[in-house]
N, C-alpha and C. Protein backbone atom coordinates (compact mmCIF):
# COMPACT_ATOMS: atom_id res chain seq x y z
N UNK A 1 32.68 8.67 23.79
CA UNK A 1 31.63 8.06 23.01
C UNK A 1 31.56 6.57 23.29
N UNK A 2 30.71 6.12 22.87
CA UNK A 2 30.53 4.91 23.22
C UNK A 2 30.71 3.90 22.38
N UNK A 3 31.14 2.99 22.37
CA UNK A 3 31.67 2.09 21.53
C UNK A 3 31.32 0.53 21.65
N UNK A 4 30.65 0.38 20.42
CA UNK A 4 30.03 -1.09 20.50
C UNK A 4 31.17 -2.23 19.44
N UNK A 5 31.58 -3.02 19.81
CA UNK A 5 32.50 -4.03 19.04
C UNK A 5 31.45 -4.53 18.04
N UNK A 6 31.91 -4.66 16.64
CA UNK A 6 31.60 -5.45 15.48
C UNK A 6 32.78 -6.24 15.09
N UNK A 7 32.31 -7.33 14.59
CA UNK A 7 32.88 -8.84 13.67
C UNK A 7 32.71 -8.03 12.54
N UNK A 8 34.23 -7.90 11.66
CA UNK A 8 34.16 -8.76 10.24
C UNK A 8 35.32 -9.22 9.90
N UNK A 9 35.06 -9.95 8.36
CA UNK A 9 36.11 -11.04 8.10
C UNK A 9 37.56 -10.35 6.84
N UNK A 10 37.91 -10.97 6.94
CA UNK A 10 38.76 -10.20 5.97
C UNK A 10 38.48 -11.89 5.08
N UNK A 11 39.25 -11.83 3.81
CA UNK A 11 39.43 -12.04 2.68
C UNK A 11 39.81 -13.56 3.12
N UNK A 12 40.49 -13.91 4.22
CA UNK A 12 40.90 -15.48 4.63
C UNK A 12 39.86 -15.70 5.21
N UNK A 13 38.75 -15.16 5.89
CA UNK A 13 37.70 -15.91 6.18
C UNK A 13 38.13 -15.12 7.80
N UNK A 14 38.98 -14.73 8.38
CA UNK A 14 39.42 -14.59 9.89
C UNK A 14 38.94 -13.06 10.17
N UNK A 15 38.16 -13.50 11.52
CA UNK A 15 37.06 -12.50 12.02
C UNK A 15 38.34 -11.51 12.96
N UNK A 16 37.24 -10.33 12.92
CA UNK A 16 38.58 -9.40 13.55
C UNK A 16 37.39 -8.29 14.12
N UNK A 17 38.34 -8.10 15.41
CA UNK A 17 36.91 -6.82 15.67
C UNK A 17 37.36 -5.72 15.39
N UNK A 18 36.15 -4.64 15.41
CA UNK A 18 36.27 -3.39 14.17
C UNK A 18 35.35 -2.74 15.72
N UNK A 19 36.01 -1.88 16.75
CA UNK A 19 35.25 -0.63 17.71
C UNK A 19 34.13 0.20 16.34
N UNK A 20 32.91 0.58 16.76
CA UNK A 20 31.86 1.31 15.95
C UNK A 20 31.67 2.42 16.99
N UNK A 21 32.02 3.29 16.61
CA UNK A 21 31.33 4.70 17.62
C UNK A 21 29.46 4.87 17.59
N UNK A 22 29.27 4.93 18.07
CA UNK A 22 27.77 4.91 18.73
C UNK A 22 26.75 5.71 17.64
N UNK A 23 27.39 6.76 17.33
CA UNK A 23 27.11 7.85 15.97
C UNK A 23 26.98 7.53 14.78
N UNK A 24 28.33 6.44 14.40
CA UNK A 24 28.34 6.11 13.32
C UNK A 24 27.33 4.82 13.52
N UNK A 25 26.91 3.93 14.21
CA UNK A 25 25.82 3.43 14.67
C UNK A 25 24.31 4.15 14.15
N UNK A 26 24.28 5.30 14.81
CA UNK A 26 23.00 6.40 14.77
C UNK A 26 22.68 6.27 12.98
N UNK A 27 23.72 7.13 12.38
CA UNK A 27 23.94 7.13 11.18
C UNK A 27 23.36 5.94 10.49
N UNK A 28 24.13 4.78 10.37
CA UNK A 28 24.21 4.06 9.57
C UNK A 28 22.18 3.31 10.21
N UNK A 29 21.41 3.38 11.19
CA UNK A 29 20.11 2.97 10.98
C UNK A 29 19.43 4.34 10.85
N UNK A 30 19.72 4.87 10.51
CA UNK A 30 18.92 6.10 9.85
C UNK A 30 18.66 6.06 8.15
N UNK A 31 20.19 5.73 7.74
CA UNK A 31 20.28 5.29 6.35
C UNK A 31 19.87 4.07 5.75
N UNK A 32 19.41 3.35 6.78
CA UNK A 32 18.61 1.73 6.37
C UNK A 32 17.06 1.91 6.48
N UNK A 33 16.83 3.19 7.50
CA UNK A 33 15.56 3.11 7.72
C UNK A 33 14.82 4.16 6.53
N UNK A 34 15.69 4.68 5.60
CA UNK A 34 14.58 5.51 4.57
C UNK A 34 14.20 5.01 3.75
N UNK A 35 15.11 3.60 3.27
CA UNK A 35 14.20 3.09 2.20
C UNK A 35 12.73 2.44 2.70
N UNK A 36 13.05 1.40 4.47
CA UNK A 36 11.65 1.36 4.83
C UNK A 36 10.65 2.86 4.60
N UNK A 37 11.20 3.52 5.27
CA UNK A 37 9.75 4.51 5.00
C UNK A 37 9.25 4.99 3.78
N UNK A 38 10.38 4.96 3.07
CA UNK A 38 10.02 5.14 1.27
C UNK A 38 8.99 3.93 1.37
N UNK A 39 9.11 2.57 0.79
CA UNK A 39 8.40 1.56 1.19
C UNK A 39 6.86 1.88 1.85
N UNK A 40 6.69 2.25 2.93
CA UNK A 40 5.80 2.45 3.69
C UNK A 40 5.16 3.32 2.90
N UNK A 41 5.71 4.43 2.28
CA UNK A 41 4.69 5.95 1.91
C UNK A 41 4.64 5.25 0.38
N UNK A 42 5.35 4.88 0.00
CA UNK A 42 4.95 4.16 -0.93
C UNK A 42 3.17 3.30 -1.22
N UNK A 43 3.71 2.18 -0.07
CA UNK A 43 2.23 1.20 -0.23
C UNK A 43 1.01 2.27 0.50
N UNK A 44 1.59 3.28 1.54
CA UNK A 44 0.01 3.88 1.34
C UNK A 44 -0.68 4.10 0.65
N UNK A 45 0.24 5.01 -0.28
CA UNK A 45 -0.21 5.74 -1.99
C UNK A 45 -0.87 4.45 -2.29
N UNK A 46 -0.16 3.54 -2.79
CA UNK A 46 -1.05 2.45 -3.49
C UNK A 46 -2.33 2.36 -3.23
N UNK A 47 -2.29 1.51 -1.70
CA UNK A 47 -3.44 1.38 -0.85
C UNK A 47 -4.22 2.39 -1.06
N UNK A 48 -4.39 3.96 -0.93
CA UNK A 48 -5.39 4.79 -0.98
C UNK A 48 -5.95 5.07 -2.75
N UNK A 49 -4.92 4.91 -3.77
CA UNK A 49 -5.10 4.44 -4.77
C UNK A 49 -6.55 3.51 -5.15
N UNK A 50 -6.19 2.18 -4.73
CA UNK A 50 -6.78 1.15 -4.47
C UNK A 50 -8.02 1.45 -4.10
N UNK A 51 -8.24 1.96 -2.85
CA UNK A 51 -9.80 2.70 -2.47
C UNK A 51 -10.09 3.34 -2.87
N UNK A 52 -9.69 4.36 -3.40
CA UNK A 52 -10.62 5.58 -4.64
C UNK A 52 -11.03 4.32 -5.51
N UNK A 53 -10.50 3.80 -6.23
CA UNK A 53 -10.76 2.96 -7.48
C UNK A 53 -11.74 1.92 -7.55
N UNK A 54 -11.40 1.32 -5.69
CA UNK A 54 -12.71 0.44 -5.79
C UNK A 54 -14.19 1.10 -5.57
N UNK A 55 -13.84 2.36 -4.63
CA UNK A 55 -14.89 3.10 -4.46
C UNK A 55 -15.90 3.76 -5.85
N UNK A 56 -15.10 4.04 -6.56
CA UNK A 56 -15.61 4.79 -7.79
C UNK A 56 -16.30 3.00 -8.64
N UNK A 57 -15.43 2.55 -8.30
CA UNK A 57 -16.19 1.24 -9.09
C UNK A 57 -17.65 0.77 -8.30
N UNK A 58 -17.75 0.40 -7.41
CA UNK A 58 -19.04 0.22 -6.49
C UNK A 58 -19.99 1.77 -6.68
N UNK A 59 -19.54 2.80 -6.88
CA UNK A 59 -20.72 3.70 -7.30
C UNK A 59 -21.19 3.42 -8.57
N UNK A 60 -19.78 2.79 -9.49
CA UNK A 60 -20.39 2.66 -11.06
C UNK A 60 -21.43 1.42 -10.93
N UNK A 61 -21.11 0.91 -10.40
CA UNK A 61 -22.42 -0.81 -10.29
C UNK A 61 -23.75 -0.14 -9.93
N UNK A 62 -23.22 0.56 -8.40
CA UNK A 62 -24.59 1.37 -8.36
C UNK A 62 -25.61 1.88 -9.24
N UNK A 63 -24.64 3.36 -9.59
CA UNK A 63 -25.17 3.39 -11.05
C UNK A 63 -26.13 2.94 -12.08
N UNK A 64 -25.34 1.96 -12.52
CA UNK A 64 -25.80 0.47 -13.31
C UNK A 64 -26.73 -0.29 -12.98
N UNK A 65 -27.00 -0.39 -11.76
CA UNK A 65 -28.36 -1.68 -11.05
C UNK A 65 -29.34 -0.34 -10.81
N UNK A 66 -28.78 0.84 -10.65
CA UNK A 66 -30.17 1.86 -10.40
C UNK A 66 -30.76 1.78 -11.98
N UNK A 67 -30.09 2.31 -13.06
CA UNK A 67 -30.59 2.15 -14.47
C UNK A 67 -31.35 1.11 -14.60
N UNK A 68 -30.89 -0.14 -14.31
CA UNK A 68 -31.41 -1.56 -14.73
C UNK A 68 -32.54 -1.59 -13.73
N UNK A 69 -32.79 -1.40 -12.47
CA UNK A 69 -34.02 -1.67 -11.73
C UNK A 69 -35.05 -0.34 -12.52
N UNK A 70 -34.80 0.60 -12.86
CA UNK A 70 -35.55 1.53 -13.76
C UNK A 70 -35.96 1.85 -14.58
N UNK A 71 -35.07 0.85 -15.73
CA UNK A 71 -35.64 -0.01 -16.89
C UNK A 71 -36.67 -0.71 -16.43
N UNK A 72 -36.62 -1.66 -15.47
CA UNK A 72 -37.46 -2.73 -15.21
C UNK A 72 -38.52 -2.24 -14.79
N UNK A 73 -38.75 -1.13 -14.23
CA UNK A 73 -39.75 -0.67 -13.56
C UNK A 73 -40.39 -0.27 -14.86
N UNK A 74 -40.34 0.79 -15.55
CA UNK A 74 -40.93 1.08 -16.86
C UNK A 74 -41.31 0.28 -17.83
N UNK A 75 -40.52 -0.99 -18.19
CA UNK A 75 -40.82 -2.08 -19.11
C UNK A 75 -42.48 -2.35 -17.96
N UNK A 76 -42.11 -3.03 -17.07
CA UNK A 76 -43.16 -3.61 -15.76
C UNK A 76 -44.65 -2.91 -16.12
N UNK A 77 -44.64 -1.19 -16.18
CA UNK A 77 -45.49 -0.29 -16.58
C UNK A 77 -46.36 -0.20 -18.11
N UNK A 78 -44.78 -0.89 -18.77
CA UNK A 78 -45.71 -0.75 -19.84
C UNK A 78 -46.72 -2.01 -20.46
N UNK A 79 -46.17 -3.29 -19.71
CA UNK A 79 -46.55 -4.75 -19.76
C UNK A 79 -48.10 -4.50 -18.80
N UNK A 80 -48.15 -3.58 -17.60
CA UNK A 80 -49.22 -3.65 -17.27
C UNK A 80 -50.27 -2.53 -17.86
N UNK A 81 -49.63 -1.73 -18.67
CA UNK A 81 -50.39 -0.89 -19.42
C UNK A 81 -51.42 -1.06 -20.85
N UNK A 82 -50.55 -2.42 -21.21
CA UNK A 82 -50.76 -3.24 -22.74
C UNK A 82 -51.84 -4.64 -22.34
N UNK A 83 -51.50 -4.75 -20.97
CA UNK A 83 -52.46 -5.89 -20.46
C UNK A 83 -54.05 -5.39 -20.11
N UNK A 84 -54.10 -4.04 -20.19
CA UNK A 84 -55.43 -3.65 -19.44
C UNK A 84 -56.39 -3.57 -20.91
């Protein structure tokens, strides 16, 4: 197996090398990398969250300015109906 040298210190501060087998290498960024991907699947959720919500909000305005231009149109109708 293959063996990569690591530094650490003991308790006086004095560095000492520690052989890492290549595996236990493998291992140990596998176990750093799930909280990134937790993280990651995480902010998607959010993010797609986020777009339903703004989406549903921009239909509600829609909505809202269709009512209000359709009010206006009918008030408009009846101002030119009362004028004749």
């Amino acid at each position: 197996m293959l063996e990569q040298p690591q530094q650490f210190y003991d308790a006086e501060g004095r560095g000492h090398d520690m052989p890492m087998q290549q595996e236990t290498i493998e291992r140990r960024i596998a176990d750093q990398m799930m909280p990134v991907n937790d993280l990651h699947t995480t902010l998607r959720n959010v993010r797609s969250t986020v777009l339903c919500e703004e989406r549903a909000h921009q239909e509600s305005n829609l909505k809202k300015s269709g009512c209000l231009n359709q009010h206006r149109l009918e008030c408009d109708r009846e101002a030119e109906e009362e004028g004749r």
